[in-house]
PDB file of N, CA and C in Angstrom:
ATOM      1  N   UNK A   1     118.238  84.089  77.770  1.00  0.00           N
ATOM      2  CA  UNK A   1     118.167  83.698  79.170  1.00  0.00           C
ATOM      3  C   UNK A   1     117.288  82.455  79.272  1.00  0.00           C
ATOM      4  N   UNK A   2     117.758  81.590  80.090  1.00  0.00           N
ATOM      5  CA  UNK A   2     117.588  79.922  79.886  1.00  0.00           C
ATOM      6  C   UNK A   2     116.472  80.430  81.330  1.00  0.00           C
ATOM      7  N   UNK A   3     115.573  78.099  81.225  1.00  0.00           N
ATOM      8  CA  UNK A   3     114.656  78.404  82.131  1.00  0.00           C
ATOM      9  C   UNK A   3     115.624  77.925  83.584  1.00  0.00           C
ATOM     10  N   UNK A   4     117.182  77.589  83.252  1.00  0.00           N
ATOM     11  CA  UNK A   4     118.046  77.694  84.485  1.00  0.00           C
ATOM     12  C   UNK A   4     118.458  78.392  85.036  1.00  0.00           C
ATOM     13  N   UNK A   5     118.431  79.473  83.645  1.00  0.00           N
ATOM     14  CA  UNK A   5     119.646  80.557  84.961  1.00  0.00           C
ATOM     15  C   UNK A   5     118.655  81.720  85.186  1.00  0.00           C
ATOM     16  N   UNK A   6     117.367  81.546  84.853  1.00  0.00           N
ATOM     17  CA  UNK A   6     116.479  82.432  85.605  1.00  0.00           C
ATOM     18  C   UNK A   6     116.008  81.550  87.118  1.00  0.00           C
ATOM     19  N   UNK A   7     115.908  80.679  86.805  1.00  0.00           N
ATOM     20  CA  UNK A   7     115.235  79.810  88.621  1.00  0.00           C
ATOM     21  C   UNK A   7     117.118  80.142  89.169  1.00  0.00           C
ATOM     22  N   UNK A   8     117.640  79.862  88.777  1.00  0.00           N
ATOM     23  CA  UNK A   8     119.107  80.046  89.794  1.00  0.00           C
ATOM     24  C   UNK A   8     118.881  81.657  90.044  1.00  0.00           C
ATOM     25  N   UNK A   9     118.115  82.700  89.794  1.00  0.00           N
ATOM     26  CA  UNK A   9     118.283  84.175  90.135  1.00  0.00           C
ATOM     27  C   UNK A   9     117.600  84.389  91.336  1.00  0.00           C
ATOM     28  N   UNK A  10     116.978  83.243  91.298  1.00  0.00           N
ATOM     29  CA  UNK A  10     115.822  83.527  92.544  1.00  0.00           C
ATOM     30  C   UNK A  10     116.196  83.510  93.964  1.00  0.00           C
ATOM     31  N   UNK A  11     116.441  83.979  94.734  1.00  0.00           N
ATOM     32  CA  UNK A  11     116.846  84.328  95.950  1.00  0.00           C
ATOM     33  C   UNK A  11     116.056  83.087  96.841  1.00  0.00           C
ATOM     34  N   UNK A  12     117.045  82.405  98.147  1.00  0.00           N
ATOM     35  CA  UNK A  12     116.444  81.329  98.406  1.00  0.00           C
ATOM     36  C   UNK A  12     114.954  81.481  99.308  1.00  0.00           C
ATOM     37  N   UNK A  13     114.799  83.632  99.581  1.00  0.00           N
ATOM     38  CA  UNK A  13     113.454  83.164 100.445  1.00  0.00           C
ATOM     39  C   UNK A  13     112.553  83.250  99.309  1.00  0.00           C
ATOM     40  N   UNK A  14     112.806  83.195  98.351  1.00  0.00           N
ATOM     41  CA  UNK A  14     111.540  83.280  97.026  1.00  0.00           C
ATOM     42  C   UNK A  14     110.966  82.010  97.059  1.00  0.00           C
ATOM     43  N   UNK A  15     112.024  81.094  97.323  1.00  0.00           N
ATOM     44  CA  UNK A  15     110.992  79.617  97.206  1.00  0.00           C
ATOM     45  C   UNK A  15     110.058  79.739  98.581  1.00  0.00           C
ATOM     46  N   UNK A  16     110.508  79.372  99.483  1.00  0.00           N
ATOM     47  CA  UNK A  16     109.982  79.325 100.500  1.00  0.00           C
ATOM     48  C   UNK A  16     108.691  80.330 100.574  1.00  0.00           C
ATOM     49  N   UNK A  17     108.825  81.611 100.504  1.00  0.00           N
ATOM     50  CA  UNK A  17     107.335  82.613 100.499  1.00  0.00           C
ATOM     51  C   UNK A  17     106.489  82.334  98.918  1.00  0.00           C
ATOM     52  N   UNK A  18     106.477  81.564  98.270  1.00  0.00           N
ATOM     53  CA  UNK A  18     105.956  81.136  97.284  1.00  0.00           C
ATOM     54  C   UNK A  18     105.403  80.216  97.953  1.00  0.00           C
ATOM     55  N   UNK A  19     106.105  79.209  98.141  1.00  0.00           N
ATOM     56  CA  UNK A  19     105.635  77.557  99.020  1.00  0.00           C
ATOM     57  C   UNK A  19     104.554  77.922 100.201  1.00  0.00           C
ATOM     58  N   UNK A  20     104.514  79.018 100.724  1.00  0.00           N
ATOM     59  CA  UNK A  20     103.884  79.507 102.368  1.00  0.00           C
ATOM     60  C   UNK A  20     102.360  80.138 102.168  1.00  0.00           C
ATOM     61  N   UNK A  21     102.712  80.796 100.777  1.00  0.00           N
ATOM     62  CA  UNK A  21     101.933  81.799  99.643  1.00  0.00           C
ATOM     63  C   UNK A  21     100.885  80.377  99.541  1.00  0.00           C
ATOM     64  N   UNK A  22     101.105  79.650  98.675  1.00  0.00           N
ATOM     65  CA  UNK A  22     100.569  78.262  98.192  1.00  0.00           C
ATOM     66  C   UNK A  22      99.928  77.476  99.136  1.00  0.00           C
ATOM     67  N   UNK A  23     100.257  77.558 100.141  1.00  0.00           N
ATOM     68  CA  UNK A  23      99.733  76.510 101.658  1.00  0.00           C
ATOM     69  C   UNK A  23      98.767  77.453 102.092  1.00  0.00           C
ATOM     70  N   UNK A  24      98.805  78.515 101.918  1.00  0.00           N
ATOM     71  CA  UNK A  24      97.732  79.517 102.317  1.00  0.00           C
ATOM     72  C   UNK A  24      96.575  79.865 101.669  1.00  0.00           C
ATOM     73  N   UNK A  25      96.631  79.610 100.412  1.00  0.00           N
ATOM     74  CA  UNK A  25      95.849  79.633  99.451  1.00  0.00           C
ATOM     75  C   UNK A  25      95.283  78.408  99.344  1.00  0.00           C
ATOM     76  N   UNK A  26      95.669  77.633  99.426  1.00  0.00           N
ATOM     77  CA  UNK A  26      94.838  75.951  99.278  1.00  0.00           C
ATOM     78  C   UNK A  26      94.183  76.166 100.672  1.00  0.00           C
ATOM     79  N   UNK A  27      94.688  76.503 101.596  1.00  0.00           N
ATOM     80  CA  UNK A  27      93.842  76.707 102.803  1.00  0.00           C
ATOM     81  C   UNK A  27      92.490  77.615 102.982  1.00  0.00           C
ATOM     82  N   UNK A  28      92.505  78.377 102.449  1.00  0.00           N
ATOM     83  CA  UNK A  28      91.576  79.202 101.754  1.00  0.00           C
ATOM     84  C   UNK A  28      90.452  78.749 101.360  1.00  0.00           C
ATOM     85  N   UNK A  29      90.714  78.358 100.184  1.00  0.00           N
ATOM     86  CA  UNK A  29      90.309  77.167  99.229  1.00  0.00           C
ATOM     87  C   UNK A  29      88.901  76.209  99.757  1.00  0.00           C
ATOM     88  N   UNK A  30      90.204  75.246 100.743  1.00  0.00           N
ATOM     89  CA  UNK A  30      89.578  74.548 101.258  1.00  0.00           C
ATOM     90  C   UNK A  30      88.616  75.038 102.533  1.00  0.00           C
ATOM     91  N   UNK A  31      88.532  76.062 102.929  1.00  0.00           N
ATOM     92  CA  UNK A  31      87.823  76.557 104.484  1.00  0.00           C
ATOM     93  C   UNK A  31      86.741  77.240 103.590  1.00  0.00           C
ATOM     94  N   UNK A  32      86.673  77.865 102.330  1.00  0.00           N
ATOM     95  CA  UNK A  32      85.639  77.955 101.629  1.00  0.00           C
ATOM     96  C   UNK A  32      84.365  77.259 101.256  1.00  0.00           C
ATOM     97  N   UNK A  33      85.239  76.244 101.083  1.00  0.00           N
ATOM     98  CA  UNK A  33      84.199  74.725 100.675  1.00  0.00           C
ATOM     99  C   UNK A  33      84.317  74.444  99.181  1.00  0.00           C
ATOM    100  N   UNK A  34      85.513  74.740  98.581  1.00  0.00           N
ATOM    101  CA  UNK A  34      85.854  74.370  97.360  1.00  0.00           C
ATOM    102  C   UNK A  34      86.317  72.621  97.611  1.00  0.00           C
ATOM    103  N   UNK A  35      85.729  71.847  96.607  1.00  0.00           N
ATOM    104  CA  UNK A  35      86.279  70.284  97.181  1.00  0.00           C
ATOM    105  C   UNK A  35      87.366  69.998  95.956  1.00  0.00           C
ATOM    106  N   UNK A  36      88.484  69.781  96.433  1.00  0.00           N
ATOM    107  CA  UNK A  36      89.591  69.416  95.681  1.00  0.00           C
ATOM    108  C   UNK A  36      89.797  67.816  95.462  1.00  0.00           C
ATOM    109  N   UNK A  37      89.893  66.999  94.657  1.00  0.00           N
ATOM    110  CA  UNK A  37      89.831  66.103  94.777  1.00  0.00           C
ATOM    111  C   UNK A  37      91.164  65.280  95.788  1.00  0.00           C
ATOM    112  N   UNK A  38      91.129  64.184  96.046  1.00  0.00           N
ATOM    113  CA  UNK A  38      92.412  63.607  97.414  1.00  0.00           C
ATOM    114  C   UNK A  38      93.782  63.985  96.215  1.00  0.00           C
ATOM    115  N   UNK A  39      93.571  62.540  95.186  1.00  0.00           N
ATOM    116  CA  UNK A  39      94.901  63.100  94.396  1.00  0.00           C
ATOM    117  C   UNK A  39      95.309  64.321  94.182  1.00  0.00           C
ATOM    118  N   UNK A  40      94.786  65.296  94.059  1.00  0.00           N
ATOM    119  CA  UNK A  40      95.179  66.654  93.500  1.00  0.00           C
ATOM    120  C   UNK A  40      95.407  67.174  94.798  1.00  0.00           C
ATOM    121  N   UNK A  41      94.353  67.032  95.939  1.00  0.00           N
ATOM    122  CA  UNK A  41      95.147  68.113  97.246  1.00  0.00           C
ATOM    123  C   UNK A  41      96.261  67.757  97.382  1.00  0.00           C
ATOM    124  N   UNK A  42      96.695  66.480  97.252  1.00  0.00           N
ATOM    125  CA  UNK A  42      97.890  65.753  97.708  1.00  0.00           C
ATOM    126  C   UNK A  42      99.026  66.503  96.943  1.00  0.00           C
ATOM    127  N   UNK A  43      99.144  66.451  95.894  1.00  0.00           N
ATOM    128  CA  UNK A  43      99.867  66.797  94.557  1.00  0.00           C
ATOM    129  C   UNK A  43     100.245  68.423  95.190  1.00  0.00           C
ATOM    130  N   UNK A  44      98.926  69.013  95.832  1.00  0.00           N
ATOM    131  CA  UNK A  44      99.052  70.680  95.613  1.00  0.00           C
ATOM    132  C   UNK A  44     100.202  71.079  96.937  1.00  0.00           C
ATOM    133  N   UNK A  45      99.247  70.247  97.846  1.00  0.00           N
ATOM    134  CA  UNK A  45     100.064  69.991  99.208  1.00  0.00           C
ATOM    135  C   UNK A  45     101.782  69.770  99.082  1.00  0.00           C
ATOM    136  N   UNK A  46     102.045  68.932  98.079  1.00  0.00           N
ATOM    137  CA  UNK A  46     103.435  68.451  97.945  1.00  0.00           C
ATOM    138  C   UNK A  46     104.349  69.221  97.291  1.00  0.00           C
ATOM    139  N   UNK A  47     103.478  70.008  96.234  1.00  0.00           N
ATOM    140  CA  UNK A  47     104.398  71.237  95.961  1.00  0.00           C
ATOM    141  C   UNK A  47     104.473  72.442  96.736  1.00  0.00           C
ATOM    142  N   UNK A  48     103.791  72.393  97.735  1.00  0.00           N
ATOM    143  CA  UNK A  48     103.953  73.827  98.240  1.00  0.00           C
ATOM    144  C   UNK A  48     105.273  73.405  99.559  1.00  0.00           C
ATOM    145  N   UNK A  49     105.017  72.023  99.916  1.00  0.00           N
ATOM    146  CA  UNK A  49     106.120  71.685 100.990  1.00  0.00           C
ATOM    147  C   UNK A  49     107.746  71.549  99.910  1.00  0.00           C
ATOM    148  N   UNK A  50     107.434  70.987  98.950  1.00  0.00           N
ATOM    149  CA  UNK A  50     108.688  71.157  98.044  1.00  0.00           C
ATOM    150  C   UNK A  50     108.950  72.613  98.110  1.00  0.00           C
ATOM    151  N   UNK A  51     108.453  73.481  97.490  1.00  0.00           N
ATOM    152  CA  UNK A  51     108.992  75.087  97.493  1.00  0.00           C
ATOM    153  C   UNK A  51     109.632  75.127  98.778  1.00  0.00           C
ATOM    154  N   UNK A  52     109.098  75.247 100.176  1.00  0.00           N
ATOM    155  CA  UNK A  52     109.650  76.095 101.179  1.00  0.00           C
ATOM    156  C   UNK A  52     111.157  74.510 101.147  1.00  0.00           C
ATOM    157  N   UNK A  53     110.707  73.474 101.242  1.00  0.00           N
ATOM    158  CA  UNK A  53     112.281  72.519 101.253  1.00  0.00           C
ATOM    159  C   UNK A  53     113.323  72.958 100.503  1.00  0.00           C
ATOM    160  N   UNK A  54     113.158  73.084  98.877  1.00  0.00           N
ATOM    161  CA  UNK A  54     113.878  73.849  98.231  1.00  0.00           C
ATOM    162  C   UNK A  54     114.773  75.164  98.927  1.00  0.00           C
ATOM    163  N   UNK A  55     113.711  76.176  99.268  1.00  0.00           N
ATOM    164  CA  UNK A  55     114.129  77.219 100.097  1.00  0.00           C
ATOM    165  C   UNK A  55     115.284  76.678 101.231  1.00  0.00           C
ATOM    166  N   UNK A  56     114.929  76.221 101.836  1.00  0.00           N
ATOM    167  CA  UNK A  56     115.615  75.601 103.387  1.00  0.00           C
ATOM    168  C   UNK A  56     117.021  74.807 102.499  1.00  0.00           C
ATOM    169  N   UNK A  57     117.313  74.370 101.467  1.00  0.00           N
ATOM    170  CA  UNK A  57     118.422  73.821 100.711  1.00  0.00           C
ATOM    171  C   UNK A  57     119.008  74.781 100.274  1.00  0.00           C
ATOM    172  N   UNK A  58     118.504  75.677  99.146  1.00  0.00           N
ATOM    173  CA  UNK A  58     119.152  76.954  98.580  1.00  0.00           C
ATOM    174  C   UNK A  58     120.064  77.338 100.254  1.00  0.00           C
ATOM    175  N   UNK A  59     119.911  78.057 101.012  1.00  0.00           N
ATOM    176  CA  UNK A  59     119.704  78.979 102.293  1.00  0.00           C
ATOM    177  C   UNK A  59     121.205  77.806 102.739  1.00  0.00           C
ATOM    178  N   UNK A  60     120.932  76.897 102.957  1.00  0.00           N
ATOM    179  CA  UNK A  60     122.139  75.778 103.534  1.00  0.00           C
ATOM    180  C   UNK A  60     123.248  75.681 102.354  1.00  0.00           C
ATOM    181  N   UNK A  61     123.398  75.827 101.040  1.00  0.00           N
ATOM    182  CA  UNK A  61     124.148  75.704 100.133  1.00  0.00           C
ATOM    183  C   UNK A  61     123.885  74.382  99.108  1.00  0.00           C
ATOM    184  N   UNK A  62     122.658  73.285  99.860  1.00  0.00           N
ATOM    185  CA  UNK A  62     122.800  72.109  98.935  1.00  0.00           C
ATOM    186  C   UNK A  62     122.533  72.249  97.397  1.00  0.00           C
ATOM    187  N   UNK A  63     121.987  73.524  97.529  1.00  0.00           N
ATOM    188  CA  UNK A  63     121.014  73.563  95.896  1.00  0.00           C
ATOM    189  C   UNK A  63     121.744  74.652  95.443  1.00  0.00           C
TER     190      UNK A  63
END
């Protein structure tokens, strides 16, 4: 079993509650007073909006 046709098993709200999971946790994070550096929040930020986009594509048929 490939690392494709396991991400193709994933049901499209898996991305999205992963991505929501992730935005919540950096939020966390940050209301703690953990200091993330700009590049890296940015980076963390961008994958968690990629996951739920992904999601919202799977769900429409593009992906």
């Amino acid at each position: 079993m490939g690392l494709r046709s396991a991400l193709e098993g994933i049901p499209w709200w898996g991305y999205g509650v992963v991505g929501v999971c992730y935005l919540v946790f950096i939020g966390f994070r940050l209301f703690e007073g953990s200091s993330l550096s700009t590049p890296g929040l940015v980076v963390r930020v961008g994958l968690g909006w990629w996951l739920i986009i992904v999601s919202y594509l799977k769900y429409y048929g593009y992906v």
